[in-house]
N, C-alpha and C. Protein backbone atom coordinates (compact mmCIF):
# COMPACT_ATOMS: atom_id res chain seq x y z
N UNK A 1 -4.53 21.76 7.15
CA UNK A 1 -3.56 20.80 7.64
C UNK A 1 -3.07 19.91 6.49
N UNK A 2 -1.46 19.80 6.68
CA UNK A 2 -1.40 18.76 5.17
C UNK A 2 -1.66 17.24 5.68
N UNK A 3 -1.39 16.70 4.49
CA UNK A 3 -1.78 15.36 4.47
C UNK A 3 -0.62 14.30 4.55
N UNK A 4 0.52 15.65 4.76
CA UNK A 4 1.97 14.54 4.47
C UNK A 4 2.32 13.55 5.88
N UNK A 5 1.73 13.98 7.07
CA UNK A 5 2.26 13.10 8.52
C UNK A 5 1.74 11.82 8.11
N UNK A 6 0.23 11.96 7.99
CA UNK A 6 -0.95 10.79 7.84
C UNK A 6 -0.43 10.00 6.78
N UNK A 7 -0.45 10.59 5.79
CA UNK A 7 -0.15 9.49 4.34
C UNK A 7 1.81 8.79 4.67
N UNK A 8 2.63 9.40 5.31
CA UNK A 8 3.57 8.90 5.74
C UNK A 8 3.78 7.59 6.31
N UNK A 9 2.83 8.18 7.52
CA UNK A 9 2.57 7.12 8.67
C UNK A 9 2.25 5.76 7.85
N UNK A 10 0.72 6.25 7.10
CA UNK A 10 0.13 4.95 6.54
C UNK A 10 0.83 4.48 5.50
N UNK A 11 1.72 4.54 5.22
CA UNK A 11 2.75 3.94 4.48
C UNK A 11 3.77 3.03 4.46
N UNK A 12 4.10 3.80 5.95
CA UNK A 12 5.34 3.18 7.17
C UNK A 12 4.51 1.63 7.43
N UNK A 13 3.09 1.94 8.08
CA UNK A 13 2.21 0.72 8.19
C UNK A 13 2.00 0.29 7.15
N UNK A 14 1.87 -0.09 5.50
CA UNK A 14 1.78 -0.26 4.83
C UNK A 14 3.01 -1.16 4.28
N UNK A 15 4.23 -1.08 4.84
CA UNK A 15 5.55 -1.59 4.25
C UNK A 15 5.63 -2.80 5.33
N UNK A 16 5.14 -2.31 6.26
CA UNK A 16 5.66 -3.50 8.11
C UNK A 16 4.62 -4.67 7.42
N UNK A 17 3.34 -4.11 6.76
CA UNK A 17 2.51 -5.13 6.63
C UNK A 17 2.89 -6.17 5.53
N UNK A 18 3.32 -5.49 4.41
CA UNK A 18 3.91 -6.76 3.44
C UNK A 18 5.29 -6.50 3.87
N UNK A 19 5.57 -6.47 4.74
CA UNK A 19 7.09 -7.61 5.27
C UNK A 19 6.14 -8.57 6.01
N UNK A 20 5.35 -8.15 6.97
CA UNK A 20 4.65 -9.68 7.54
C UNK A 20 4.15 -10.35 6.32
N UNK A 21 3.11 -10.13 5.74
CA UNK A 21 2.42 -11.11 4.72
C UNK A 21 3.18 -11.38 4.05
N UNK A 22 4.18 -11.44 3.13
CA UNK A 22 5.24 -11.79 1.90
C UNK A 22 5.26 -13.15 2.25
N UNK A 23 5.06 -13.82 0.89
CA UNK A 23 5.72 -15.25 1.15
C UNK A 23 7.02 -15.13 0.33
N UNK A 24 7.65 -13.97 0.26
CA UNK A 24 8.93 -13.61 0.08
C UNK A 24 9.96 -14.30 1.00
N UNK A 25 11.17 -15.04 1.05
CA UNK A 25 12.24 -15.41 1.94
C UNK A 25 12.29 -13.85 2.56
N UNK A 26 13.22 -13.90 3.58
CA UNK A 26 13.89 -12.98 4.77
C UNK A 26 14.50 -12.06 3.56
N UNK A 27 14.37 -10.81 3.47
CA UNK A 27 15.43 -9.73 2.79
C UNK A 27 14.54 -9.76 1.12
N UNK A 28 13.31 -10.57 1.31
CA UNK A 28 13.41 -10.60 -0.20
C UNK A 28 12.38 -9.34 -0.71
N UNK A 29 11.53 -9.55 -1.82
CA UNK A 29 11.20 -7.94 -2.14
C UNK A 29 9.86 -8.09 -1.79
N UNK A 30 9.38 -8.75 -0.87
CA UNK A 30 7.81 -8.03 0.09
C UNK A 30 6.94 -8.20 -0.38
N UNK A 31 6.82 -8.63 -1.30
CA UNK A 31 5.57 -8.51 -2.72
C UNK A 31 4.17 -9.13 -1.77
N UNK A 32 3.10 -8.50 -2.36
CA UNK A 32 1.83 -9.24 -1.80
C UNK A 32 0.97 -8.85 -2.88
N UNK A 33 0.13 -9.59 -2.84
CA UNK A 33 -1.12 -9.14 -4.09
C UNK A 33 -1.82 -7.91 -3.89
N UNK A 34 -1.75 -7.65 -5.42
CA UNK A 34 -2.74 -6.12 -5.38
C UNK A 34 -4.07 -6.39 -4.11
N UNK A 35 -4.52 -7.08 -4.37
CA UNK A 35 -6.08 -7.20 -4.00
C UNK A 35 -5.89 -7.18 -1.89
N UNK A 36 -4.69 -7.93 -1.35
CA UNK A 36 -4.67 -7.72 -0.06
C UNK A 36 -4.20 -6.10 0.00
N UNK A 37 -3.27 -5.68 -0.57
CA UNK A 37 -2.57 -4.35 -0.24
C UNK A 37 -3.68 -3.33 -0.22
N UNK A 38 -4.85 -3.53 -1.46
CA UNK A 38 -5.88 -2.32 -1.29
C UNK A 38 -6.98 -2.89 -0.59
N UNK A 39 -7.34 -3.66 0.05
CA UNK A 39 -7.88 -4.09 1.59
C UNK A 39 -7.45 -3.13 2.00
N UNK A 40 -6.12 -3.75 2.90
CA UNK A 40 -5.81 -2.64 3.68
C UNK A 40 -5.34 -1.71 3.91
N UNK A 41 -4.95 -1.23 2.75
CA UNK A 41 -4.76 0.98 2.24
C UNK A 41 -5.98 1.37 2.41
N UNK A 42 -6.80 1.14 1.85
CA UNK A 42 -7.90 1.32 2.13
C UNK A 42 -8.82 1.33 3.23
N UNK A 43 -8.76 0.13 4.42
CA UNK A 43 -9.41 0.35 5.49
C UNK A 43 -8.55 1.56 6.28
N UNK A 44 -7.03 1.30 6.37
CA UNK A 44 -6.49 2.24 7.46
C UNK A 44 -6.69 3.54 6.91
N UNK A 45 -6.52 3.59 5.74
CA UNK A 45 -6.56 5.51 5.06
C UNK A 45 -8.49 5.89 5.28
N UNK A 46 -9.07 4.72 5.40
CA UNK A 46 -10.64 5.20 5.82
C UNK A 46 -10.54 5.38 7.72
N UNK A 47 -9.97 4.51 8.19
CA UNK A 47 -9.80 4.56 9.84
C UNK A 47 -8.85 6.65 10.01
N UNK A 48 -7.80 6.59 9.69
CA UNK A 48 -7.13 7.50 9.76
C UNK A 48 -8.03 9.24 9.26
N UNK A 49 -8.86 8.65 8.03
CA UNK A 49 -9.47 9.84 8.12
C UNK A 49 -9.02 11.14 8.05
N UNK A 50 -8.08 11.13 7.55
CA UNK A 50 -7.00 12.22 7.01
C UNK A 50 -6.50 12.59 5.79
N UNK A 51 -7.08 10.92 4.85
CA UNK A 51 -6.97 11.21 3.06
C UNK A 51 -8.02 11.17 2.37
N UNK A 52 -8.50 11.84 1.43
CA UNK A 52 -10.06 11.69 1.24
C UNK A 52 -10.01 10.70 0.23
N UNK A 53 -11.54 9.98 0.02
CA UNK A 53 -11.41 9.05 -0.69
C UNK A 53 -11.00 9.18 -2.50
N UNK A 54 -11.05 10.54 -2.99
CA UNK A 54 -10.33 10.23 -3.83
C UNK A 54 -9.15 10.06 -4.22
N UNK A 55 -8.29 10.84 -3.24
CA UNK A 55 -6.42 10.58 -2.79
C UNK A 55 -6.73 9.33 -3.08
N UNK A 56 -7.21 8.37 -1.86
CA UNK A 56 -7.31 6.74 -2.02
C UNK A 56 -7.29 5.82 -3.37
N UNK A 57 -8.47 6.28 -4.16
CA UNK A 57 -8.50 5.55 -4.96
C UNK A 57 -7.79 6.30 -6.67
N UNK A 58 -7.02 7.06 -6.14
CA UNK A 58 -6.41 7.98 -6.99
C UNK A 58 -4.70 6.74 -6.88
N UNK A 59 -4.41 6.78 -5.57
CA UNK A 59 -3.43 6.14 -5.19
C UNK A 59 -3.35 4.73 -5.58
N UNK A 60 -4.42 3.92 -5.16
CA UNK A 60 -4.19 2.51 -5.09
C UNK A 60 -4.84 2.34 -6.64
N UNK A 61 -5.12 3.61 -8.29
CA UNK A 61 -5.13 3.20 -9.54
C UNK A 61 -3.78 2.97 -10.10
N UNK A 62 -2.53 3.94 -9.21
CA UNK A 62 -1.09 3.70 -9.33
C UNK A 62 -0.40 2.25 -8.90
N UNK A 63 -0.90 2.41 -7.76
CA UNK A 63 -0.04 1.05 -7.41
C UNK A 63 -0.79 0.09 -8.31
N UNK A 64 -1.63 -0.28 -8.92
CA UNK A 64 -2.52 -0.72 -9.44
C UNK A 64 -1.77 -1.34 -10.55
N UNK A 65 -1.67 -0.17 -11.09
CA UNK A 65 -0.84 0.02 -12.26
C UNK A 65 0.56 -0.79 -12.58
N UNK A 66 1.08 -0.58 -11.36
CA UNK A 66 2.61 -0.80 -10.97
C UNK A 66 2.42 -2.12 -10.84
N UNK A 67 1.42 -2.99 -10.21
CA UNK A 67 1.46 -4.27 -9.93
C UNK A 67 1.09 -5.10 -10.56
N UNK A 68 0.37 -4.64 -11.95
CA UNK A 68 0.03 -5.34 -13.01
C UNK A 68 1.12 -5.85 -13.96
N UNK A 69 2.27 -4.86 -13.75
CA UNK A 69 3.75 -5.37 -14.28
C UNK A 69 4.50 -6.46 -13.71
N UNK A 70 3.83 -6.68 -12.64
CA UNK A 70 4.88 -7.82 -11.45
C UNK A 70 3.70 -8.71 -11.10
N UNK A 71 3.45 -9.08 -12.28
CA UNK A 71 1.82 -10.36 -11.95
C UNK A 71 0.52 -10.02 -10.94
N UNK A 72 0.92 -8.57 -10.88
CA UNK A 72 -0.49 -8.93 -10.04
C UNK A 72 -0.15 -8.15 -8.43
N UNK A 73 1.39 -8.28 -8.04
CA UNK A 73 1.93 -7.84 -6.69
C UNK A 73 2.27 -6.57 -6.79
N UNK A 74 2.07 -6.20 -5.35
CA UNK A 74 3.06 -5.02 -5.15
C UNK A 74 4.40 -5.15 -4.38
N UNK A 75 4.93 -4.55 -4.68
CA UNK A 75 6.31 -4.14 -4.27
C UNK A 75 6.71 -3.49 -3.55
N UNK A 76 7.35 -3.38 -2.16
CA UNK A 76 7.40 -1.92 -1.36
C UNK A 76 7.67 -0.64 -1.95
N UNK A 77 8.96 -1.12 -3.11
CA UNK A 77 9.30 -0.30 -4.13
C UNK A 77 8.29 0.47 -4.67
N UNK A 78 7.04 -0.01 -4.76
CA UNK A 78 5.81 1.08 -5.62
C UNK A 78 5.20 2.17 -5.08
N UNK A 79 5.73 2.20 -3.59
CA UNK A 79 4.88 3.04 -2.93
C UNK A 79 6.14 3.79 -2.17
């Protein structure tokens, strides 16, 4: 079975969530700190049980990466 529905999904949930958390204005770019975003990539991709944990931490060394350029945040853009 692939992994593309699951990792989609948790993504889709992943973007709704830093539009809620952002202390971004309305329209602005979503940003939230590395450290909340891999909280919870991490709990839902462990709940979901459909990406194994090295996808996970294969993934959130990228965004990782990406957010060390923007102080520290991520960006919806990174993912």
């Amino acid at each position: 079975m692939s992994c593309w529905y699951p990792l989609q999904s948790l993504l889709s949930s992943m973007k709704q969530a830093c539009e809620i958390l952002t202390r971004d204005p309305e329209g602005g770019a979503a940003r939230i700190p590395f450290e909340t975003f891999s909280f919870l990539y991490s709990y839902l991709a462990s709940i979901d049980g459909e990406i194994s944990e090295t996808e996970i931490k294969a993934f959130l060394h990228e965004i990782e990466e990406k957010a060390e350029k923007h102080s520290g945040m991520v960006l919806i853009r990174h993912f």
